[in-house]
Structure formats: C-alpha cells, structure tokens
PDB file of N, CA and C in Angstrom:
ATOM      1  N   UNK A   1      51.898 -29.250  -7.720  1.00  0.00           N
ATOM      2  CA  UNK A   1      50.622 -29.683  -8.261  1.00  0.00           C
ATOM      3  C   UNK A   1      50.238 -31.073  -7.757  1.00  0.00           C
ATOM      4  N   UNK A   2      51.254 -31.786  -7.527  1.00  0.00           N
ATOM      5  CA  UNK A   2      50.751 -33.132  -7.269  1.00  0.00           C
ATOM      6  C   UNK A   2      50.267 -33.517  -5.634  1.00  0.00           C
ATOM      7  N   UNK A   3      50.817 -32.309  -4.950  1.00  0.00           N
ATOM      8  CA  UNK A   3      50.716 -32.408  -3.516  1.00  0.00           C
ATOM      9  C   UNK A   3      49.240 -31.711  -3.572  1.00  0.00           C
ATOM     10  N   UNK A   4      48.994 -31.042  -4.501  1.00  0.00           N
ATOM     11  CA  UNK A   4      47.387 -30.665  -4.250  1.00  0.00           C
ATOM     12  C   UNK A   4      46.127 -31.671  -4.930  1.00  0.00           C
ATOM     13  N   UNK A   5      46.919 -32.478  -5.700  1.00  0.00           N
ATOM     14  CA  UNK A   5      46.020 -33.292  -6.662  1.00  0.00           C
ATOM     15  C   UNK A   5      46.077 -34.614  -4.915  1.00  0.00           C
ATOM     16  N   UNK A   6      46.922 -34.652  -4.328  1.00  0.00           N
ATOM     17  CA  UNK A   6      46.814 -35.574  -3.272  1.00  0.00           C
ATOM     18  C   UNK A   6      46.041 -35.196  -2.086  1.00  0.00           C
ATOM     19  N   UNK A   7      46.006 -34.015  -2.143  1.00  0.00           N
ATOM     20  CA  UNK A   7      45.291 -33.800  -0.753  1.00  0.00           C
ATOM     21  C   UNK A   7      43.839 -33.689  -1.087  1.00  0.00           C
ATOM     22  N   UNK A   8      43.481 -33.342  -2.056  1.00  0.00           N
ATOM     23  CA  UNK A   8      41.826 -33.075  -2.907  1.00  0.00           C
ATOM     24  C   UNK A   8      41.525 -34.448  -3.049  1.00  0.00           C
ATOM     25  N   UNK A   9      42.518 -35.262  -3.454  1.00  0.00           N
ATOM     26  CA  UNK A   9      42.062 -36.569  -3.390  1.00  0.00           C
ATOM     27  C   UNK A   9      41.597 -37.269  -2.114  1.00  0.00           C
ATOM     28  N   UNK A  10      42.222 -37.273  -1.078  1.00  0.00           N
ATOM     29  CA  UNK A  10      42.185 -37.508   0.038  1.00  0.00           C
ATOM     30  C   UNK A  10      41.275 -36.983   0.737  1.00  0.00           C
ATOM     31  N   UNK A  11      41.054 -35.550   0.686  1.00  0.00           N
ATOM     32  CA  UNK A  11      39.652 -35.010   1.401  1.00  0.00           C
ATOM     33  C   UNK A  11      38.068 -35.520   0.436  1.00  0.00           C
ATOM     34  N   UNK A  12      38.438 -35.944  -0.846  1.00  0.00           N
ATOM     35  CA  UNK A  12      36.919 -36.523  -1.432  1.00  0.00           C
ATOM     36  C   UNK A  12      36.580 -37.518  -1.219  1.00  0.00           C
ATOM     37  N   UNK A  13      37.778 -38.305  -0.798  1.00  0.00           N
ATOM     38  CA  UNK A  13      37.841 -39.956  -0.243  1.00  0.00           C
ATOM     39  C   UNK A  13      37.022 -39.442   0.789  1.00  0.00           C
ATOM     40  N   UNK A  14      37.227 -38.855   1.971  1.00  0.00           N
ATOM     41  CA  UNK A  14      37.392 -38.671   3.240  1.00  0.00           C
ATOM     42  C   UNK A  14      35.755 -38.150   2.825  1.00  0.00           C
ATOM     43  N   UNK A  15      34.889 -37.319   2.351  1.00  0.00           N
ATOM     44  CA  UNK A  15      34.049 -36.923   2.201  1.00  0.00           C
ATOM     45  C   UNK A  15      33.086 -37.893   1.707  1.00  0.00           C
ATOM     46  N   UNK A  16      33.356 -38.490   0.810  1.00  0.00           N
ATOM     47  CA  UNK A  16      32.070 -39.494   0.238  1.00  0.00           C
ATOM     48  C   UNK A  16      32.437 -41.055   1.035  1.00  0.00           C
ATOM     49  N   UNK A  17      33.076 -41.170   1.935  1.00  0.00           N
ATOM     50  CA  UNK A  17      33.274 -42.294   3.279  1.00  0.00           C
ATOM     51  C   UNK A  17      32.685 -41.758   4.210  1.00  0.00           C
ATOM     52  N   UNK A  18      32.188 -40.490   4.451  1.00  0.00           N
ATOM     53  CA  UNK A  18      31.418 -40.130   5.697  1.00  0.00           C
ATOM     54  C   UNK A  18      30.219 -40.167   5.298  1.00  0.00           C
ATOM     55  N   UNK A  19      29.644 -39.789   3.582  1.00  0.00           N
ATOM     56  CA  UNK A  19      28.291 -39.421   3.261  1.00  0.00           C
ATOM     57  C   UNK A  19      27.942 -41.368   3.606  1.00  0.00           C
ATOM     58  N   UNK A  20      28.974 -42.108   3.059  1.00  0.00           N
ATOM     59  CA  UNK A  20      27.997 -43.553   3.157  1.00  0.00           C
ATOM     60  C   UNK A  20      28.078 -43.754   4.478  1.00  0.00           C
ATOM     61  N   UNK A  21      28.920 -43.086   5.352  1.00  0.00           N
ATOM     62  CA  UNK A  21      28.909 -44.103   6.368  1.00  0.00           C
ATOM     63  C   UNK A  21      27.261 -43.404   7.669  1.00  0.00           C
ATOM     64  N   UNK A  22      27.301 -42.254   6.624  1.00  0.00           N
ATOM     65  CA  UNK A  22      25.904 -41.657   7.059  1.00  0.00           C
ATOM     66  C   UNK A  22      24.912 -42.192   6.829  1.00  0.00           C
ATOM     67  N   UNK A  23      24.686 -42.666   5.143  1.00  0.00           N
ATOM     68  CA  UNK A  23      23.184 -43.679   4.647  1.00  0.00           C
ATOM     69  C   UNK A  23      23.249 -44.755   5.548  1.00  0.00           C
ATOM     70  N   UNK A  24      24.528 -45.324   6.005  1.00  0.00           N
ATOM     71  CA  UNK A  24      24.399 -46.628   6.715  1.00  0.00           C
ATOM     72  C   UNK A  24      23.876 -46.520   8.264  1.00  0.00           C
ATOM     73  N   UNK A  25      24.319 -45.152   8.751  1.00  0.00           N
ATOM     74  CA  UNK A  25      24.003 -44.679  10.069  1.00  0.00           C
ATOM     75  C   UNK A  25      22.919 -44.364  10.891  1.00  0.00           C
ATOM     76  N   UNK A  26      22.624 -43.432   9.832  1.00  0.00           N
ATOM     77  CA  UNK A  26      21.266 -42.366  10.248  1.00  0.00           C
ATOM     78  C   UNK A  26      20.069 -43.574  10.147  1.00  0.00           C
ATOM     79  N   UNK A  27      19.043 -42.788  11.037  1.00  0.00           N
ATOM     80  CA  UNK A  27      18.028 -43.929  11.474  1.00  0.00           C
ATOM     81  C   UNK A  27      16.812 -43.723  10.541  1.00  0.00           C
ATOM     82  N   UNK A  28      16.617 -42.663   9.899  1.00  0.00           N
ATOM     83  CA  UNK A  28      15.653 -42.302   8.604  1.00  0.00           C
ATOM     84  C   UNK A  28      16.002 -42.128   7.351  1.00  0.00           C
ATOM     85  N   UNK A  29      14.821 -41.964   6.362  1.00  0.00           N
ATOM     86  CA  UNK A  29      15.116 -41.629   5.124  1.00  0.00           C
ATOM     87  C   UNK A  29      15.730 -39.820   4.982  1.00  0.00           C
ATOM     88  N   UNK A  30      15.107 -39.285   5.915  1.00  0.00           N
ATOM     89  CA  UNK A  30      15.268 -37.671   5.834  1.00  0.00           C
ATOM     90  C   UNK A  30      16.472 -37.383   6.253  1.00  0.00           C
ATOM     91  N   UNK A  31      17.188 -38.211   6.929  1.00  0.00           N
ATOM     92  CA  UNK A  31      18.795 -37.705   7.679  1.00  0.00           C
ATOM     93  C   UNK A  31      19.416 -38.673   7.056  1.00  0.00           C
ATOM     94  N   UNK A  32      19.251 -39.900   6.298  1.00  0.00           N
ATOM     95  CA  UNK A  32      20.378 -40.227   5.184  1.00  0.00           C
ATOM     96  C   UNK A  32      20.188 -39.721   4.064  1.00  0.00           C
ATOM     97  N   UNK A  33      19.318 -38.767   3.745  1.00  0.00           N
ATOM     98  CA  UNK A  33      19.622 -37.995   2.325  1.00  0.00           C
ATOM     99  C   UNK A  33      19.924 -36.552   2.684  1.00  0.00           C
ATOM    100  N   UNK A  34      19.915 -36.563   3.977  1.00  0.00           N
ATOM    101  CA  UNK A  34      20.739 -35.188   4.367  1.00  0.00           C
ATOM    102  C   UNK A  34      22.438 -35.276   4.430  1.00  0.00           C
ATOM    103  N   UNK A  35      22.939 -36.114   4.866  1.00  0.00           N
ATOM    104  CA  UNK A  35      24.296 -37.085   4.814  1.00  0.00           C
ATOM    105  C   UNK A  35      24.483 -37.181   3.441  1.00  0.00           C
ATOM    106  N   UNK A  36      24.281 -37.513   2.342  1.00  0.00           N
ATOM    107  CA  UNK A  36      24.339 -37.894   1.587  1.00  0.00           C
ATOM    108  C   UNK A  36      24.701 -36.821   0.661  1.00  0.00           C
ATOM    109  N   UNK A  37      23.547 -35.863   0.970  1.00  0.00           N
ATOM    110  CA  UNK A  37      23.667 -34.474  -0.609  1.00  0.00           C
ATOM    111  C   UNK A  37      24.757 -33.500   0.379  1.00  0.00           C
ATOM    112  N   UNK A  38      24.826 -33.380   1.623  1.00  0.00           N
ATOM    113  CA  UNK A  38      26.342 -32.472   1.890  1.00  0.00           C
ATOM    114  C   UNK A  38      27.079 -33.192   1.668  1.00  0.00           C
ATOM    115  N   UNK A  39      27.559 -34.001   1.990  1.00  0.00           N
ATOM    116  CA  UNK A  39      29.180 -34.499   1.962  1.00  0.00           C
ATOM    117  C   UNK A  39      29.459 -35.427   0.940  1.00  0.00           C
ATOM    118  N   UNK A  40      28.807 -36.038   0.077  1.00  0.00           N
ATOM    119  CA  UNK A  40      28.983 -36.087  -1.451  1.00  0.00           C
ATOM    120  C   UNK A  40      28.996 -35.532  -2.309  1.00  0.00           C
ATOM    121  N   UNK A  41      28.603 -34.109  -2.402  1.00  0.00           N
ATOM    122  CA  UNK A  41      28.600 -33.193  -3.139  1.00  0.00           C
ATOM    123  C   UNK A  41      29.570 -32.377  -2.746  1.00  0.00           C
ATOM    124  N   UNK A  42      30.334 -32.300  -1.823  1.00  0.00           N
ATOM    125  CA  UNK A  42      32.115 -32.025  -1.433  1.00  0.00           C
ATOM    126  C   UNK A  42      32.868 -32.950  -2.254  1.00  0.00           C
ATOM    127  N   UNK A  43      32.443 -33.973  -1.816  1.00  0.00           N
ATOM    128  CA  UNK A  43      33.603 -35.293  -1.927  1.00  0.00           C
ATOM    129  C   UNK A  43      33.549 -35.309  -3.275  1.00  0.00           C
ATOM    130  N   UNK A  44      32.576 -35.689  -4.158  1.00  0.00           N
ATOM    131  CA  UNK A  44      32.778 -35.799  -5.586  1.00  0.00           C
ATOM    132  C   UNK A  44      33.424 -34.190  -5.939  1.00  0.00           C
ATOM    133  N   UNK A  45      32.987 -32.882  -5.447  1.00  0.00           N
ATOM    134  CA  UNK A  45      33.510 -31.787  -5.959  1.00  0.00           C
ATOM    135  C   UNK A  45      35.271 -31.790  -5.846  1.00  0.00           C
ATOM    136  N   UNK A  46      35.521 -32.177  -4.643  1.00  0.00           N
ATOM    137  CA  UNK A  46      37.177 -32.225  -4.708  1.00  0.00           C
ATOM    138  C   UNK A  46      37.753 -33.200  -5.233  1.00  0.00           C
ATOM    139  N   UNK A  47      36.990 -34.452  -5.954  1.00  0.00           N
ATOM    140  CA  UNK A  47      37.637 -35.169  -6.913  1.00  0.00           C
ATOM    141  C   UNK A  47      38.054 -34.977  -8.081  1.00  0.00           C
ATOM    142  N   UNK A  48      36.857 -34.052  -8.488  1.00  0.00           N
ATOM    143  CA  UNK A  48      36.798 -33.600  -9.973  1.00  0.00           C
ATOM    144  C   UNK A  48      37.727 -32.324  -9.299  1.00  0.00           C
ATOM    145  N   UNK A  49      38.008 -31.662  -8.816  1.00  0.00           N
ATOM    146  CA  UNK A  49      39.055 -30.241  -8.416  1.00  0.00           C
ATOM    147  C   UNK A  49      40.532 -31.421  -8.776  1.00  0.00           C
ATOM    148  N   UNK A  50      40.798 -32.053  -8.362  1.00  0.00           N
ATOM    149  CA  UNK A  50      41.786 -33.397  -8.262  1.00  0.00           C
ATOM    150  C   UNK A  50      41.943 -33.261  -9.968  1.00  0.00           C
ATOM    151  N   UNK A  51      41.282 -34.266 -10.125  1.00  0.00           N
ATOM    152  CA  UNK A  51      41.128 -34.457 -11.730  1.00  0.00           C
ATOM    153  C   UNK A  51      42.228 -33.156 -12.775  1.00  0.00           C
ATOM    154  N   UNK A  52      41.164 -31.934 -12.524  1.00  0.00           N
ATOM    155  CA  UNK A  52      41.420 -30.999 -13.111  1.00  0.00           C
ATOM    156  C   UNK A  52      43.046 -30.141 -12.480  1.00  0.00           C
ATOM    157  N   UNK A  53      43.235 -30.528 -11.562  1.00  0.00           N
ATOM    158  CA  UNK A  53      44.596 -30.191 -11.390  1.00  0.00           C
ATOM    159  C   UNK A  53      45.962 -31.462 -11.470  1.00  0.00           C
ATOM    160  N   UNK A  54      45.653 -32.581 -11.591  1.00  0.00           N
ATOM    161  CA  UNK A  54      45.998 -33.444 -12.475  1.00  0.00           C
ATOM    162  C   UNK A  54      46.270 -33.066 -14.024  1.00  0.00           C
ATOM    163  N   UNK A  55      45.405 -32.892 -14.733  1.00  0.00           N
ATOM    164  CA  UNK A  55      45.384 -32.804 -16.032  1.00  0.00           C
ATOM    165  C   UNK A  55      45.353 -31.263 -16.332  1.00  0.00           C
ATOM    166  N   UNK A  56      46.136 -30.152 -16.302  1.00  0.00           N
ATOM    167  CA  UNK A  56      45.751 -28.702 -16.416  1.00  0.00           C
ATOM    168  C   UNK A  56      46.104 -28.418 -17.558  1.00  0.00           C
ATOM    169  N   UNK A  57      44.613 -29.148 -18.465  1.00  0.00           N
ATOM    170  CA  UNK A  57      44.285 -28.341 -20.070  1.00  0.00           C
ATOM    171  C   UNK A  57      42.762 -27.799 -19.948  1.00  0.00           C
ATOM    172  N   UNK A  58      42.538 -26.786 -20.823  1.00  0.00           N
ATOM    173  CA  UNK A  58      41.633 -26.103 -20.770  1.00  0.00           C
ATOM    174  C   UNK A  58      39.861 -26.540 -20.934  1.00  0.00           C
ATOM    175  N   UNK A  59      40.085 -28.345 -21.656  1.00  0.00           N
ATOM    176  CA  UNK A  59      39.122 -28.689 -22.075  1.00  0.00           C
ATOM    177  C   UNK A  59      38.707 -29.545 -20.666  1.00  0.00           C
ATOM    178  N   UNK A  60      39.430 -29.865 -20.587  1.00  0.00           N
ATOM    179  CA  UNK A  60      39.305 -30.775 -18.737  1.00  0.00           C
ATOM    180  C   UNK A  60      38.663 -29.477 -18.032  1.00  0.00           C
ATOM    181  N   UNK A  61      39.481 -28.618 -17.030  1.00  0.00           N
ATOM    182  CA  UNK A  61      39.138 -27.037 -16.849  1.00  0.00           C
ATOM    183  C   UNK A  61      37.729 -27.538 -17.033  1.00  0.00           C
ATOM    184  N   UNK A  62      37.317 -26.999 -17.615  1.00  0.00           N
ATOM    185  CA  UNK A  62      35.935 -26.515 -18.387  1.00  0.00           C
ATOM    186  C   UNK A  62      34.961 -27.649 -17.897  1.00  0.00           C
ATOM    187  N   UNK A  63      35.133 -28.757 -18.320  1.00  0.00           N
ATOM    188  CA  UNK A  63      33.953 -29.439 -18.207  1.00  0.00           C
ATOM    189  C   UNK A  63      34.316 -29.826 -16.213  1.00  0.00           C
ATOM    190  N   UNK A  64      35.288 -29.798 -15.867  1.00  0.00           N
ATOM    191  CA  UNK A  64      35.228 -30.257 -14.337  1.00  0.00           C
ATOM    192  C   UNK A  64      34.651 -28.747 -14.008  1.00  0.00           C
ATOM    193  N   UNK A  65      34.300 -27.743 -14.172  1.00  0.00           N
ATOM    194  CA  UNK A  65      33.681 -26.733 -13.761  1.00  0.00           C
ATOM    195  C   UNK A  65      32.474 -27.129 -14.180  1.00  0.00           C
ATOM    196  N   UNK A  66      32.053 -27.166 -15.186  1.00  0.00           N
ATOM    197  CA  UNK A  66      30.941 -27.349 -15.547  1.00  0.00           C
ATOM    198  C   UNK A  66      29.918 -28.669 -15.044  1.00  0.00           C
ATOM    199  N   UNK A  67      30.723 -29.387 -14.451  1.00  0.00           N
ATOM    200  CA  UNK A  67      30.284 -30.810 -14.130  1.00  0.00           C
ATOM    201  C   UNK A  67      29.763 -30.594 -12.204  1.00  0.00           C
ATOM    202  N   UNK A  68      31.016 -29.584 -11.839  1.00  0.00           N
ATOM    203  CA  UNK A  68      30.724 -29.144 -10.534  1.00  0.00           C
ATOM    204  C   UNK A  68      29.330 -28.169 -10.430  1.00  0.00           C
ATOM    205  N   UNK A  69      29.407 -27.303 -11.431  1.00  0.00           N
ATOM    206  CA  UNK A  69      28.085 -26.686 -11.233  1.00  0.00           C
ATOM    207  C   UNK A  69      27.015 -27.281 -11.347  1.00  0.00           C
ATOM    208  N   UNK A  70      26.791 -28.167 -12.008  1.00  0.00           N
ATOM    209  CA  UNK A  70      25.842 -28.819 -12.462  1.00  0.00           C
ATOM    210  C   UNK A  70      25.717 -30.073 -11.062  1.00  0.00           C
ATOM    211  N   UNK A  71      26.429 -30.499 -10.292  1.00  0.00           N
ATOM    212  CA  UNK A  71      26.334 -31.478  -9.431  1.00  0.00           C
ATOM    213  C   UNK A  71      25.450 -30.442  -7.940  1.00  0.00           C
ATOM    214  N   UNK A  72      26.456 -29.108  -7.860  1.00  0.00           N
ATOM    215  CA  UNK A  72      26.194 -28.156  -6.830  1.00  0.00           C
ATOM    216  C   UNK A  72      24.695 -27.495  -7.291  1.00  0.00           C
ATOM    217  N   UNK A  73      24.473 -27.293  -8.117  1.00  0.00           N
ATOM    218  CA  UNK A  73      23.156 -27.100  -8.765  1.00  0.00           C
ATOM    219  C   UNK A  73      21.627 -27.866  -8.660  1.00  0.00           C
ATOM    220  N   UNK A  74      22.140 -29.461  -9.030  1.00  0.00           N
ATOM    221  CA  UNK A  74      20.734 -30.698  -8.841  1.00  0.00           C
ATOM    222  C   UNK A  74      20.886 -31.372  -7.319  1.00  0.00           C
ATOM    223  N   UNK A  75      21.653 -31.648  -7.352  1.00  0.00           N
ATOM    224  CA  UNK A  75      21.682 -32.249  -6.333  1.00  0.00           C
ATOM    225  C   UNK A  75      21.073 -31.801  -4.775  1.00  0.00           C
ATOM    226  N   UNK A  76      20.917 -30.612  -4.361  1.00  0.00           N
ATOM    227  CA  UNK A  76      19.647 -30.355  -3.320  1.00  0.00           C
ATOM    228  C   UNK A  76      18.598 -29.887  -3.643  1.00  0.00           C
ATOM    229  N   UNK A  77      18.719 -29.806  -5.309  1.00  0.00           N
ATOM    230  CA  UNK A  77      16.946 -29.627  -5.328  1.00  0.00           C
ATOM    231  C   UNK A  77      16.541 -30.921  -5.554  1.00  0.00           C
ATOM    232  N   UNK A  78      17.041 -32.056  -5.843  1.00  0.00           N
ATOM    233  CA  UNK A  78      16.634 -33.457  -6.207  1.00  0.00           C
ATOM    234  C   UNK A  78      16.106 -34.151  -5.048  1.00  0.00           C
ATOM    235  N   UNK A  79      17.102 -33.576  -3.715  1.00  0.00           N
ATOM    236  CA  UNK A  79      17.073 -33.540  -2.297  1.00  0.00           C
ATOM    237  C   UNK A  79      15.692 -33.113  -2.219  1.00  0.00           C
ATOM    238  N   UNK A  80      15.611 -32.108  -1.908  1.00  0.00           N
ATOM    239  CA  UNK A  80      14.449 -31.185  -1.736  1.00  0.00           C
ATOM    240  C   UNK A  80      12.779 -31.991  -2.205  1.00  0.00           C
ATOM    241  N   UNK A  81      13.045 -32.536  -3.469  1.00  0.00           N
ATOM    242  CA  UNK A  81      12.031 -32.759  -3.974  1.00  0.00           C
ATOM    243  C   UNK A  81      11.653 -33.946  -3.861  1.00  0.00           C
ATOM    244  N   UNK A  82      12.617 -34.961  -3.301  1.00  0.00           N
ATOM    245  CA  UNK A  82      12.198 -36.195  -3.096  1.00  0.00           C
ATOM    246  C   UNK A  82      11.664 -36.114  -1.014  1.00  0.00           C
ATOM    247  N   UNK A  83      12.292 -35.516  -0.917  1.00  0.00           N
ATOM    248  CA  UNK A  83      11.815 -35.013   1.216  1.00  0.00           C
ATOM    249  C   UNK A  83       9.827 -34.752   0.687  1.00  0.00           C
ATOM    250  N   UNK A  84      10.141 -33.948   0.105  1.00  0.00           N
ATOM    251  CA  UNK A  84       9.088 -33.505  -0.396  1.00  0.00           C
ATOM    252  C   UNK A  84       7.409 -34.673  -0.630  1.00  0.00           C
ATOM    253  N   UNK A  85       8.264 -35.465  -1.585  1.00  0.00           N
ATOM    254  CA  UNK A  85       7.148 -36.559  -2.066  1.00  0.00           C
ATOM    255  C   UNK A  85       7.207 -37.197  -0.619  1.00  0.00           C
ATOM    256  N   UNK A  86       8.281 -37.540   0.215  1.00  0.00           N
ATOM    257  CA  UNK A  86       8.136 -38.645   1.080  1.00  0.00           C
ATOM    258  C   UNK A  86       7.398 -38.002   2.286  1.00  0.00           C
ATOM    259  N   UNK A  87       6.842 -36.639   2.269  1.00  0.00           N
ATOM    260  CA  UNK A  87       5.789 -35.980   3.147  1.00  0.00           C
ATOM    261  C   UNK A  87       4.617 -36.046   2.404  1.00  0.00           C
ATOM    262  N   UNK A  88       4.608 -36.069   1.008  1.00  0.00           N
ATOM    263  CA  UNK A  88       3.193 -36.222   0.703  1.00  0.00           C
ATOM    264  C   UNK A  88       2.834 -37.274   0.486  1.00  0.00           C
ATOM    265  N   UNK A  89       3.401 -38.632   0.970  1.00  0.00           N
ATOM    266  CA  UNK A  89       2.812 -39.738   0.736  1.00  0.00           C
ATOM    267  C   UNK A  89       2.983 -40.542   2.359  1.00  0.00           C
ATOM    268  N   UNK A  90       3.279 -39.492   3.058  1.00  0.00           N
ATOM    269  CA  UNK A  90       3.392 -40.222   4.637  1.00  0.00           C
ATOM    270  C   UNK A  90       3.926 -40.684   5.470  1.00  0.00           C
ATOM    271  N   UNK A  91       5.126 -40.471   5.076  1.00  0.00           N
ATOM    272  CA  UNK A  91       6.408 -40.983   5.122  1.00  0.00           C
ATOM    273  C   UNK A  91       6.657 -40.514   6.934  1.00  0.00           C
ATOM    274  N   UNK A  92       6.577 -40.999   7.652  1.00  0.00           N
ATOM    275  CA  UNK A  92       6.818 -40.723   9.399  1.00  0.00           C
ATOM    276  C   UNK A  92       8.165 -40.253   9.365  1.00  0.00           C
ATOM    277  N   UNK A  93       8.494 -38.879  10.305  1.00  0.00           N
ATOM    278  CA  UNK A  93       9.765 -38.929  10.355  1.00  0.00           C
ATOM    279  C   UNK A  93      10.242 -39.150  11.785  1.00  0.00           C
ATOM    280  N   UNK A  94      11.524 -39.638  11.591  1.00  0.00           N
ATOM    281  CA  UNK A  94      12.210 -40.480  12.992  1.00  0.00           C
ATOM    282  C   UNK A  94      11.891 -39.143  14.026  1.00  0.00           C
ATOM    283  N   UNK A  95      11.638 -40.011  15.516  1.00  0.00           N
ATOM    284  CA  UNK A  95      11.747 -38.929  16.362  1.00  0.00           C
ATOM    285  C   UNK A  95      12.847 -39.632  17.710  1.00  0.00           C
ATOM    286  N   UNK A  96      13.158 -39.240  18.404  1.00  0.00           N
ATOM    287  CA  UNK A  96      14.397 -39.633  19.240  1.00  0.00           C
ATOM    288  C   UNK A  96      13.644 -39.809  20.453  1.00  0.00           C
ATOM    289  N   UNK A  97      12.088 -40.374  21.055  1.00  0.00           N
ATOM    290  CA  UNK A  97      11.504 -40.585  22.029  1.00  0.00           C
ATOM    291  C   UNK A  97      12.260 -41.307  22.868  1.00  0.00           C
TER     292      UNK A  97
END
C-alpha cells in the first residue's frame, strides 16, 4: 500500500508541476487553461487516489470519490465556459506567424 500511496504521490506532483509549468509557458490565455484543466485534474486526482489509499476507511473512500467526480465533472465545463466569455468579449487568440 505504501509503494502505491508513493507512486500516486509522485505522479500528482509530477502532474500539477507540468500544469504550472504550462500557465507559465504557453503564450495565451486559451493554451494556459488548456494546460491547466488536463494535467491538474490528473495531478490533484492521483493525490486524492494517494490520500485514499493512505487512509483505507470507508468514509475517506467515499468522499475522495466523490471529490474526484466532482473535480472531473466542473472543471472543463468551467474551462469551457470561461474560453467561451473570452471569445465573446474579444479576446485575440495567439497565432504562431
């Protein structure tokens, strides 16, 4: 158990260090919130997977499921809907000329 609570740990590290090192990277708003909602929404998911195999009681269980659905759930429509406003208010998107 602990060799899996280490490696989940290690790949969420490894996942939400690439999503920032994406906001810091990417040259627009539309490709750092593309960076951002994949590979933070891994990275926090295999933390809380971590967590819950750390602690294996049923009430943990439960809400780290429930916390994952709910992250895998908002999080690209929040995406979605903010791309969204930043086209209806004009927002230029990067082009690689």
């Amino acid at each position: 158990m602990e060799a899996i609570t280490g490696i989940l740990l290690c790949l969420g590290t490894v996942f939400i260090v690439i999503a920032s090192l994406g906001v810091l990277r990417m040259p627009d708003l539309y490709t750092r919130m593309h960076a951002a909602t994949k590979a933070g929404t891994v990275g926090v998911s295999c933390l809380l997977l971590a967590l819950a195999f750390s602690i294996p009681e049923i009430t943990v269980i439960s809400r780290v499921i429930g916390t994952i659905l709910f992250i895998v759930l908002t999080a690209p429509v929040a995406t979605h809907l903010l791309g969204r406003a930043m086209i209806k208010t004009g927002y230029k998107i990067w082009r690689n000329d």
